[in-house]
C-alpha atoms as a PDB file:
ATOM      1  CA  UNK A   1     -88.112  91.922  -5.673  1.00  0.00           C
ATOM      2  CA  UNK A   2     -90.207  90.853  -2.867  1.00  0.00           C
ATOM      3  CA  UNK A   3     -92.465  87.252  -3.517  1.00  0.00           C
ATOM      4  CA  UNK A   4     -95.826  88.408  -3.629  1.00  0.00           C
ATOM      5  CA  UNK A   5     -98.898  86.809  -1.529  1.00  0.00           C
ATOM      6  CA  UNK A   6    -102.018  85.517  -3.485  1.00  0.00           C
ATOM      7  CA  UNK A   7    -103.260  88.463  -2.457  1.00  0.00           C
ATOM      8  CA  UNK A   8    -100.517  91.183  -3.436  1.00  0.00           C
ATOM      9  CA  UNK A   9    -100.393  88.762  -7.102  1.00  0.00           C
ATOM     10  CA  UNK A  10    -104.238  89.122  -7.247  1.00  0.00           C
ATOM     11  CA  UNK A  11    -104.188  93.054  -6.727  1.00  0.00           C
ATOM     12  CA  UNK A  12    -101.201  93.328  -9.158  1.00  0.00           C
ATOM     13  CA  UNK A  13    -102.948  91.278 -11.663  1.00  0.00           C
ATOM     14  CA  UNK A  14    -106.155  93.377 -11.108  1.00  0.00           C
ATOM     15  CA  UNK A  15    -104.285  96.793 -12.285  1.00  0.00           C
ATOM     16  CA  UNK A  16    -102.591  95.347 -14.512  1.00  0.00           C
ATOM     17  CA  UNK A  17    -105.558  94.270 -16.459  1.00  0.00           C
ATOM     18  CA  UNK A  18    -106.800  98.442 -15.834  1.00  0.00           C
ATOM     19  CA  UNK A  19    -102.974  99.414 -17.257  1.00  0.00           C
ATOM     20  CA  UNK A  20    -102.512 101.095 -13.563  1.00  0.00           C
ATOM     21  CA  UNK A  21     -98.766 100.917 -12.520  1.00  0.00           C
ATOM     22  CA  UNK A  22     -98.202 104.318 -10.771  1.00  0.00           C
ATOM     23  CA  UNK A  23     -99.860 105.842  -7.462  1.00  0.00           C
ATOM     24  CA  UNK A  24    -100.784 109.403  -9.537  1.00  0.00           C
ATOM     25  CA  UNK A  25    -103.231 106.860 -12.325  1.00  0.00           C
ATOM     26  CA  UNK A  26    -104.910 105.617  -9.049  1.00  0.00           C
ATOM     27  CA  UNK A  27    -108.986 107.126  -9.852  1.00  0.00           C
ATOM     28  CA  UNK A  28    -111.565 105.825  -7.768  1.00  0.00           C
ATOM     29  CA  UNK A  29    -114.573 106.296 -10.856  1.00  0.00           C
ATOM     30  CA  UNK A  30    -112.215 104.976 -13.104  1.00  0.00           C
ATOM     31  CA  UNK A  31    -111.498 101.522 -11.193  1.00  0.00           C
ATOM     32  CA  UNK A  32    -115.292 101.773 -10.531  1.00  0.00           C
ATOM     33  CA  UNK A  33    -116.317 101.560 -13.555  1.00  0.00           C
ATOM     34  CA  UNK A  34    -113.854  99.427 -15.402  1.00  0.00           C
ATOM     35  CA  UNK A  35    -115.059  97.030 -12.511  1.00  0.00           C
ATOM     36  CA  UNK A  36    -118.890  97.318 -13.331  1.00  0.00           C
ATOM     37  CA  UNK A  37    -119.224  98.874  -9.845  1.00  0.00           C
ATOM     38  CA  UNK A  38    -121.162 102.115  -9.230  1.00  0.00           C
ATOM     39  CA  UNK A  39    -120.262 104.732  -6.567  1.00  0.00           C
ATOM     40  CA  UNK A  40    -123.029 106.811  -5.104  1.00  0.00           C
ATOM     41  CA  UNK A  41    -122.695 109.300  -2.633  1.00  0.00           C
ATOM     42  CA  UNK A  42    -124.371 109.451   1.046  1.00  0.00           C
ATOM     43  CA  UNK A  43    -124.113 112.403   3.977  1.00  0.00           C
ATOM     44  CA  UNK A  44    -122.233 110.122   6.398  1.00  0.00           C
ATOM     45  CA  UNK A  45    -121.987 106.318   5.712  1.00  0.00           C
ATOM     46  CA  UNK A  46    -119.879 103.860   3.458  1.00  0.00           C
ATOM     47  CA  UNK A  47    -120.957 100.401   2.621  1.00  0.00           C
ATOM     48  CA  UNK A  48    -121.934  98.271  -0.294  1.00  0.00           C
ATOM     49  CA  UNK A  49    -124.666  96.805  -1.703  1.00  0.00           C
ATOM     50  CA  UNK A  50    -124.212  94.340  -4.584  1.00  0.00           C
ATOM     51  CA  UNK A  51    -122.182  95.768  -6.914  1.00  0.00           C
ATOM     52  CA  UNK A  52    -122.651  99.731  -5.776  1.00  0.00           C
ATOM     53  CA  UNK A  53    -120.266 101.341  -3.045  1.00  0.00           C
ATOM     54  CA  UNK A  54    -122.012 104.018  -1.182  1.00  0.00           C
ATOM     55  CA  UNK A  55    -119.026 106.732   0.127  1.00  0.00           C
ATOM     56  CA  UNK A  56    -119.630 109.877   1.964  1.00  0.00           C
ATOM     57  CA  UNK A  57    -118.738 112.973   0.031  1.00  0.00           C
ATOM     58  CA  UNK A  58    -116.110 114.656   0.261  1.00  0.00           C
ATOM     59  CA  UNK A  59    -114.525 112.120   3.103  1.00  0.00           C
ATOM     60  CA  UNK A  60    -110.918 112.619   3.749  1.00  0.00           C
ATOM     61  CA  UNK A  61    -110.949 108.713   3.739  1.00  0.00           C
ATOM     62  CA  UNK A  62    -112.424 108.368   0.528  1.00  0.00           C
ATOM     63  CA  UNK A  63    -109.680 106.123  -1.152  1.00  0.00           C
ATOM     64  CA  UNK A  64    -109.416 104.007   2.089  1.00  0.00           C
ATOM     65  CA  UNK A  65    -112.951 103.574   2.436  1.00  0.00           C
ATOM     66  CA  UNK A  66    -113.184 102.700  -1.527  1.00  0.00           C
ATOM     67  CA  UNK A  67    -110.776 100.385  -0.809  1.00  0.00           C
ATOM     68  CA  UNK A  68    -112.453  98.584   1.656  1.00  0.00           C
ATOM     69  CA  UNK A  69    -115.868  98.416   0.136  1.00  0.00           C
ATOM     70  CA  UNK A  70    -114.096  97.277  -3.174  1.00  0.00           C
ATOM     71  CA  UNK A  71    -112.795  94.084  -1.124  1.00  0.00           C
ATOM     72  CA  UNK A  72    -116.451  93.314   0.263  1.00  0.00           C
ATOM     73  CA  UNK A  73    -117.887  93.795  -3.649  1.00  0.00           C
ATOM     74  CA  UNK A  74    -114.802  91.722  -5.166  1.00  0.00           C
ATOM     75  CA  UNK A  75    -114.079  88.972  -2.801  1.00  0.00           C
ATOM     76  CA  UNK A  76    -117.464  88.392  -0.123  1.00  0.00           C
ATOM     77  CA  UNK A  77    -120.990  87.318  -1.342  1.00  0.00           C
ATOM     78  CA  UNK A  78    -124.133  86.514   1.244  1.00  0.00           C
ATOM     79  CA  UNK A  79    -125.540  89.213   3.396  1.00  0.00           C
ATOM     80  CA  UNK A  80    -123.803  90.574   6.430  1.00  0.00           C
ATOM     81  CA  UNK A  81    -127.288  91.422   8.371  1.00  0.00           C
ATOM     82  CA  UNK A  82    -127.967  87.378   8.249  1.00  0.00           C
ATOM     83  CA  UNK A  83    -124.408  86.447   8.755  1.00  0.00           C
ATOM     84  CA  UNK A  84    -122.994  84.958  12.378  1.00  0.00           C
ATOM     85  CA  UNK A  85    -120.959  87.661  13.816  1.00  0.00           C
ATOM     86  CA  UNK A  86    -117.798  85.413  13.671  1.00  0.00           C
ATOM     87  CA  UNK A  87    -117.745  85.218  10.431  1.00  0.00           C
ATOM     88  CA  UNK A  88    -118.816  88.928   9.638  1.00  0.00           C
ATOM     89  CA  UNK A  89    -115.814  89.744  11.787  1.00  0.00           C
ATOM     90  CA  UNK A  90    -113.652  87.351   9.528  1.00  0.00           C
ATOM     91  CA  UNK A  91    -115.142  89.566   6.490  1.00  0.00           C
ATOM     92  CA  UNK A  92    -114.377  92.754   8.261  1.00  0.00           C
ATOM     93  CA  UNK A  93    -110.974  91.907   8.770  1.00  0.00           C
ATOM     94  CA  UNK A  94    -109.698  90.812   5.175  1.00  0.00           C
ATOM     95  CA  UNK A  95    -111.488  93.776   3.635  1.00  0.00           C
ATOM     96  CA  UNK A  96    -109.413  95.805   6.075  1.00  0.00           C
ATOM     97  CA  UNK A  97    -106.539  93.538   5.063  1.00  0.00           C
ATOM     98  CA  UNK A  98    -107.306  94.289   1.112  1.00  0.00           C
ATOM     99  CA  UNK A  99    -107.676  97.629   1.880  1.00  0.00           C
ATOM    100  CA  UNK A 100    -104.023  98.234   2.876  1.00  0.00           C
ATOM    101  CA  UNK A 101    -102.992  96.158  -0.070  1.00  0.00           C
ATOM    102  CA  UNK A 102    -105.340  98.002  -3.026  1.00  0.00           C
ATOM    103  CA  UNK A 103    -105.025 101.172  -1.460  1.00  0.00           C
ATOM    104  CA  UNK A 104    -101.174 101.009  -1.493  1.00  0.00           C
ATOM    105  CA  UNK A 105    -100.024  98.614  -3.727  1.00  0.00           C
ATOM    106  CA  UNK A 106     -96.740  96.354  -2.920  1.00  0.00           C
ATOM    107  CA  UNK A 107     -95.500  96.538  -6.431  1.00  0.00           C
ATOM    108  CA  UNK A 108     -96.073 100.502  -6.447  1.00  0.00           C
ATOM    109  CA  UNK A 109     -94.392 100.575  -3.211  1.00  0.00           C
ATOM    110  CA  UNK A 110     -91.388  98.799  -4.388  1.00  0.00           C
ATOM    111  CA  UNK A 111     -90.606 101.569  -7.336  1.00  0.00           C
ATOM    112  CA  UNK A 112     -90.628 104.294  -4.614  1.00  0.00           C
ATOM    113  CA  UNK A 113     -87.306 106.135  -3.453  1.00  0.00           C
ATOM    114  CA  UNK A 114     -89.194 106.111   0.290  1.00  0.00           C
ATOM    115  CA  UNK A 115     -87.243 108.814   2.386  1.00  0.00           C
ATOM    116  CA  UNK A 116     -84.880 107.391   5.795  1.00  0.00           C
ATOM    117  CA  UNK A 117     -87.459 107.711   8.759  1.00  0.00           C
ATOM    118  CA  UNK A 118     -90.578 106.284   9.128  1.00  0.00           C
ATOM    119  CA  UNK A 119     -92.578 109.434   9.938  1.00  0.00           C
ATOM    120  CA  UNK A 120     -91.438 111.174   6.792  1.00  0.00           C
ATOM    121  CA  UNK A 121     -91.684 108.219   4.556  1.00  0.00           C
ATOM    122  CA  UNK A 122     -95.389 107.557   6.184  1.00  0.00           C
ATOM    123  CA  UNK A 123     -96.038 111.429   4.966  1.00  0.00           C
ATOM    124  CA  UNK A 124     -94.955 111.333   1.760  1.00  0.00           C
ATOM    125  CA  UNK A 125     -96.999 107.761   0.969  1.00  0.00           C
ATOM    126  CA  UNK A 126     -99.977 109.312   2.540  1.00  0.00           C
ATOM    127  CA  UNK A 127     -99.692 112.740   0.369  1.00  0.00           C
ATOM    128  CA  UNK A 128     -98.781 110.083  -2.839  1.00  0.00           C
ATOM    129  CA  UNK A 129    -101.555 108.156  -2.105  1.00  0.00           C
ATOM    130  CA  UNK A 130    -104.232 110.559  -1.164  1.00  0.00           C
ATOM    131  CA  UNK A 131    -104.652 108.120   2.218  1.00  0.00           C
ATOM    132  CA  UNK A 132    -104.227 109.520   5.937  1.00  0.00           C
ATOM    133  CA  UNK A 133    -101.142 109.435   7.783  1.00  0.00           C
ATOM    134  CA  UNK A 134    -102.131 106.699   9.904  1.00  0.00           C
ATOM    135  CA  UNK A 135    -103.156 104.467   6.932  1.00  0.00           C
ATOM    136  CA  UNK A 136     -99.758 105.101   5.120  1.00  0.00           C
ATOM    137  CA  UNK A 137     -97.978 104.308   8.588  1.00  0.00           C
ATOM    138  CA  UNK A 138     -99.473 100.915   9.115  1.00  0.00           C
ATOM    139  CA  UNK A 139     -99.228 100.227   5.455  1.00  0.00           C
ATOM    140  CA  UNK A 140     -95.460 101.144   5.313  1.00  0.00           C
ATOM    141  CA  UNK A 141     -94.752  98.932   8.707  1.00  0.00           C
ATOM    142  CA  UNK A 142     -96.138  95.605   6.856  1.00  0.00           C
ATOM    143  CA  UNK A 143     -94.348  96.014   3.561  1.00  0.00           C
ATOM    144  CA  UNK A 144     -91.260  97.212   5.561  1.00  0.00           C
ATOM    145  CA  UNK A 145     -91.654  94.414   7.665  1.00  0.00           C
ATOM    146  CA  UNK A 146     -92.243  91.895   4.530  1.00  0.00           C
ATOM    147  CA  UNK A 147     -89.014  93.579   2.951  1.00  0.00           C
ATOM    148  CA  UNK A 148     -87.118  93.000   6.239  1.00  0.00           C
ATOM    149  CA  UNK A 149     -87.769  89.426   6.615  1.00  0.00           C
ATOM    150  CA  UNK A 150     -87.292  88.931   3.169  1.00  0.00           C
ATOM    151  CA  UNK A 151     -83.932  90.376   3.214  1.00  0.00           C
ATOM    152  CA  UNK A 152     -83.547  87.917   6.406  1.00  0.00           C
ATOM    153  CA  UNK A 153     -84.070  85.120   4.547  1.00  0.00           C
ATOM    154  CA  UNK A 154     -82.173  85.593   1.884  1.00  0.00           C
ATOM    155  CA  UNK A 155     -78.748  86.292   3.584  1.00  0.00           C
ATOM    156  CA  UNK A 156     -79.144  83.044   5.781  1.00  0.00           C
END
């Protein structure tokens, strides 16, 4: 077993608490509204305001762009249309960050029988996860990483 970063123990934690352990429990109005957080729908835009995540419907990001929002709602307070572009950027970048992380969980990835090559694993965590290919891919090459230098470690 891998050791988890504050924020792969937070997200952990966080389905724990919502008895979520397995990709197929994974329900976007479910975790909304254990959370207190209300999803509305919009033509073309996501973002968040307060403590309501505004997704476009029927996107074929949907759980990646939940994801994302979720981090913003969870983790940043002020307003970004005040906020000194450096730091929005800063924002930007750990909600990607904790969007790779909710949206495919370390400790769900680390129950998985993930097939030999990259391209095939990267499909089946995509299909698994309801996520894109690309998402899956970049998800699978920093927990494969993680795992690798893990490994690294503990054989020296």
């Amino acid at each position: 077993m891998l050791t988890y970063t504050h924020l792969e123990d937070y997200i952990t934690s966080l389905y724990g608490v919502m008895s979520i352990y397995r990709p197929e429990q994974l329900d976007m109005k479910s975790i909304a509204n254990y959370l207190g957080v209300f999803i509305e729908p919009s033509e073309t835009v996501s973002f968040n305001t307060g403590n309501i995540i505004i997704v476009p419907k029927n996107h074929p990001h949907i759980w990646e762009l939940f994801s994302h929002e979720l981090s913003h709602v969870l983790l940043n307070k002020g307003n970004q249309k005040r906020m000194d572009e450096r730091f929005l950027y800063y924002q930007e970048k750990k909600a990607n960050h904790f969007s790779y992380h909710f949206g495919i969980p370390t400790f769900m990835l680390e129950n998985l029988e993930l097939p030999q090559t990259l391209k095939t694993a990267s499909m089946y965590v995509a299909n698994l996860f309801h996520v894109t290919f690309d998402f899956a891919l970049k998800r699978l090459k920093q927990y494969l990483s993680k795992k690798f230098l893990y490994t690294l470690e503990r054989s020296c």
